[in-house]
Protein backbone atom coordinates (compact mmCIF):
# COMPACT_ATOMS: atom_id res chain seq x y z
CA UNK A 1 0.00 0.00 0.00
CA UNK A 2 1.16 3.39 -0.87
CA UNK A 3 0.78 6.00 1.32
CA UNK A 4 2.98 8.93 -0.01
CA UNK A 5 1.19 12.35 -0.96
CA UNK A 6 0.81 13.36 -4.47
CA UNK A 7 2.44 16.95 -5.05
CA UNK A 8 1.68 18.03 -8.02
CA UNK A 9 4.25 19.64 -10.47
CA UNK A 10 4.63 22.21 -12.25
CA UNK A 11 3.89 20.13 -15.96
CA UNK A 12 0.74 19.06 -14.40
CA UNK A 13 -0.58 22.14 -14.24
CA UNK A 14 -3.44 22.80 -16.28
CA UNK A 15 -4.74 25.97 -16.68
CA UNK A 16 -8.71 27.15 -17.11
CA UNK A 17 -10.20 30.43 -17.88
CA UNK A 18 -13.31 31.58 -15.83
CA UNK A 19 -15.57 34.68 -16.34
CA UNK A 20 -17.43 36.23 -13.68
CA UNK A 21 -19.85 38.29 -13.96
CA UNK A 22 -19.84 41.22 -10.80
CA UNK A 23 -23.39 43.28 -11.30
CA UNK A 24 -25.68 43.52 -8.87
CA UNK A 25 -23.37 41.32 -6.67
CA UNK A 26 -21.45 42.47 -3.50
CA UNK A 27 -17.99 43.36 -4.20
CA UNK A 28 -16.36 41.29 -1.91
CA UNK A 29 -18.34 38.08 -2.69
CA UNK A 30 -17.31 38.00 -6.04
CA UNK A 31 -13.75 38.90 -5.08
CA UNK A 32 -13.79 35.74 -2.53
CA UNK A 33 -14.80 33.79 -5.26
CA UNK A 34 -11.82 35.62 -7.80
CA UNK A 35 -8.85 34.79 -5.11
CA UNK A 36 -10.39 31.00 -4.22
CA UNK A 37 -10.11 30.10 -8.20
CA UNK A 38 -6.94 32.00 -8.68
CA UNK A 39 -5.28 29.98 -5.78
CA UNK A 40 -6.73 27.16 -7.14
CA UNK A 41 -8.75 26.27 -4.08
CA UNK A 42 -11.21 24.39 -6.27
CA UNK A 43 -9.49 21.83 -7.67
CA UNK A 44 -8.79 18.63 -5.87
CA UNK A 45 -4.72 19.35 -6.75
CA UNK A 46 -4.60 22.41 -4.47
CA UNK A 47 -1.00 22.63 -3.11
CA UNK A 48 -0.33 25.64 -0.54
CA UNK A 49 2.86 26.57 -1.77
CA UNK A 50 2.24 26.60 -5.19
CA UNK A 51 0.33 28.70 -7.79
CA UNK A 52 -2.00 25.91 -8.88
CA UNK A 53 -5.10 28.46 -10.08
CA UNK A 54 -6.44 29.40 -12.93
CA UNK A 55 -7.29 32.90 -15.03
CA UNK A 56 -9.88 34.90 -13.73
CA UNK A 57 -11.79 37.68 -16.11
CA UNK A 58 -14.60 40.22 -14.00
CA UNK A 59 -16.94 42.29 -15.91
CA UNK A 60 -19.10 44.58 -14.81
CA UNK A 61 -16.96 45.75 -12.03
CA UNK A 62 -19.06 49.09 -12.27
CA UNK A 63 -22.09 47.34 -11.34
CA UNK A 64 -21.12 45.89 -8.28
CA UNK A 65 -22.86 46.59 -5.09
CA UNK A 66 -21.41 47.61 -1.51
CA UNK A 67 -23.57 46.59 0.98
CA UNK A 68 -24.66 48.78 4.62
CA UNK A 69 -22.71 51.92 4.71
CA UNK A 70 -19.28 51.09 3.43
CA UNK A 71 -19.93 53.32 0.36
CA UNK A 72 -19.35 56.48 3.01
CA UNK A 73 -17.33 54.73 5.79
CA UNK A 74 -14.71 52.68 3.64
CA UNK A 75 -11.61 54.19 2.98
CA UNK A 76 -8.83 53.42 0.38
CA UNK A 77 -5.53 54.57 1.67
CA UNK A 78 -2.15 54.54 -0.62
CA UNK A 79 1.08 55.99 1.01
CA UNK A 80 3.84 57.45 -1.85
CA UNK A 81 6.40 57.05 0.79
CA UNK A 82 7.06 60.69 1.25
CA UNK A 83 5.70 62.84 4.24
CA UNK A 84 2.48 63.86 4.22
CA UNK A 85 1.78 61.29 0.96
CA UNK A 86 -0.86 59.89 2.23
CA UNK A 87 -3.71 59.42 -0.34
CA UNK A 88 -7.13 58.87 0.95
CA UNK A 89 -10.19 58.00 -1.14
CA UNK A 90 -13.40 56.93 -0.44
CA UNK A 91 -15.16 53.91 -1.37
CA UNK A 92 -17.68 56.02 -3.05
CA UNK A 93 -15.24 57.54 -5.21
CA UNK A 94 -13.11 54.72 -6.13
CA UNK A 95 -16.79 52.82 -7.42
CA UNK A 96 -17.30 56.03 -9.68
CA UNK A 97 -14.09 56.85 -10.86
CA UNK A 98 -11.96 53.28 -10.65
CA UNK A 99 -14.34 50.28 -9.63
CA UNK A 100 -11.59 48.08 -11.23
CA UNK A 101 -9.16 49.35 -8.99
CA UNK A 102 -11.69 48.59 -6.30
CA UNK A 103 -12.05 44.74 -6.98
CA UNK A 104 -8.51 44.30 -7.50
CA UNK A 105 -7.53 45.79 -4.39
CA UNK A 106 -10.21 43.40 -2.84
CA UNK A 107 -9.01 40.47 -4.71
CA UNK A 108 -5.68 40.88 -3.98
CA UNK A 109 -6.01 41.29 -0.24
CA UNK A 110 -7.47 38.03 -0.22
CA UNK A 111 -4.72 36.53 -1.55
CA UNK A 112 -1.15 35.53 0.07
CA UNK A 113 1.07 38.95 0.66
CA UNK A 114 4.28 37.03 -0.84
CA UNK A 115 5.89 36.31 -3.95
CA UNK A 116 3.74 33.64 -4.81
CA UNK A 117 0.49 35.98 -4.44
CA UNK A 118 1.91 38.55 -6.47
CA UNK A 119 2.43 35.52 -9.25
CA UNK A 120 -1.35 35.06 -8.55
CA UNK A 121 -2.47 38.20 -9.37
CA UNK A 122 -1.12 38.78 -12.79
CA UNK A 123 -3.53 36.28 -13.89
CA UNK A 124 -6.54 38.42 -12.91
CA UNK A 125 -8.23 40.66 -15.60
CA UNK A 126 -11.06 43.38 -14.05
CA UNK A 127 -13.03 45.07 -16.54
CA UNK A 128 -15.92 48.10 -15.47
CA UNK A 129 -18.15 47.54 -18.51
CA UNK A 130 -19.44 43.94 -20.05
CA UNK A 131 -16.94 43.53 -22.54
CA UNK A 132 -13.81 42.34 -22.00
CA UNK A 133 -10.55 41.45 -24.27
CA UNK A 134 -10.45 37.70 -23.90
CA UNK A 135 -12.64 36.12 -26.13
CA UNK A 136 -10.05 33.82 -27.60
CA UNK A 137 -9.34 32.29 -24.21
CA UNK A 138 -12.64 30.94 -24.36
CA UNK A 139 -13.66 31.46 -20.84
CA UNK A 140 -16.13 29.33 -18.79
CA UNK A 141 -18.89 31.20 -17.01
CA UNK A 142 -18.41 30.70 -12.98
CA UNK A 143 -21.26 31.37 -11.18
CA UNK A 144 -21.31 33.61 -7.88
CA UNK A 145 -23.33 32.66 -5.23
């Protein structure tokens, strides 16, 4: 009997292409969902210390919904490492003028703050309108719950 753990490597990899769609959702759902299939969280070869996920495409970034009062209590702050650079801007803001930047700042604080998370997100496209660039990857619809 053979009990050693498969670890999968890095030829075995296969990756997929998923689209989700983000309107009328809450942000941060659809960003959990974004970091678990870019970890790769959902495939029964998950390895921890390895970037096992697959590409992730959101649309409709624009359309997505904050829920309670985080549109005028949340608060994006940036530092440009000189004093006084500190950038604050609210959530309201951000949705009207960036709500890309918004998910992927979501997304990406869901995923590990290493090298291998920075790896992760570079596979991440965020779009604010319906179409998107990546019609020849053929992605498959992934549906948020």
């Amino acid at each position: 009997m053979n009990n050693t753990t498969h670890s999968v490597k890095k030829s075995e990899i296969e990756r997929k292409w998923y689209l989700l769609d983000a309107a009328n959702k809450p942000l941060g759902r659809v960003a959990t969902e974004a970091a678990k299939i870019l970890r790769g969280k959902h495939k029964p070869t998950y390895t921890p210390h390895m970037d096992v996920g697959d590409h992730v495409i959101i649309i409709n970034c624009k359309d997505a919904v904050l829920t309670g009062r985080k549109l005028d209590q949340k608060v994006y702050r940036s530092h440009s490492g000189y004093i006084g650079g500190m950038n604050e801007t609210s959530a309201r803001v951000m949705m009207e003028n960036r709500p890309e930047q918004a998910m992927m700042l979501a997304v990406k604080g869901m995923l590990p703050h290493n090298s291998l998370g920075r790896q992760m997100v570079k596979k991440l496209r965020v779009y604010a309108g319906s179409e998107h660039e990546n019609i020849a990857q053929k992605p498959e619809v992934w549906e948020v719950k």
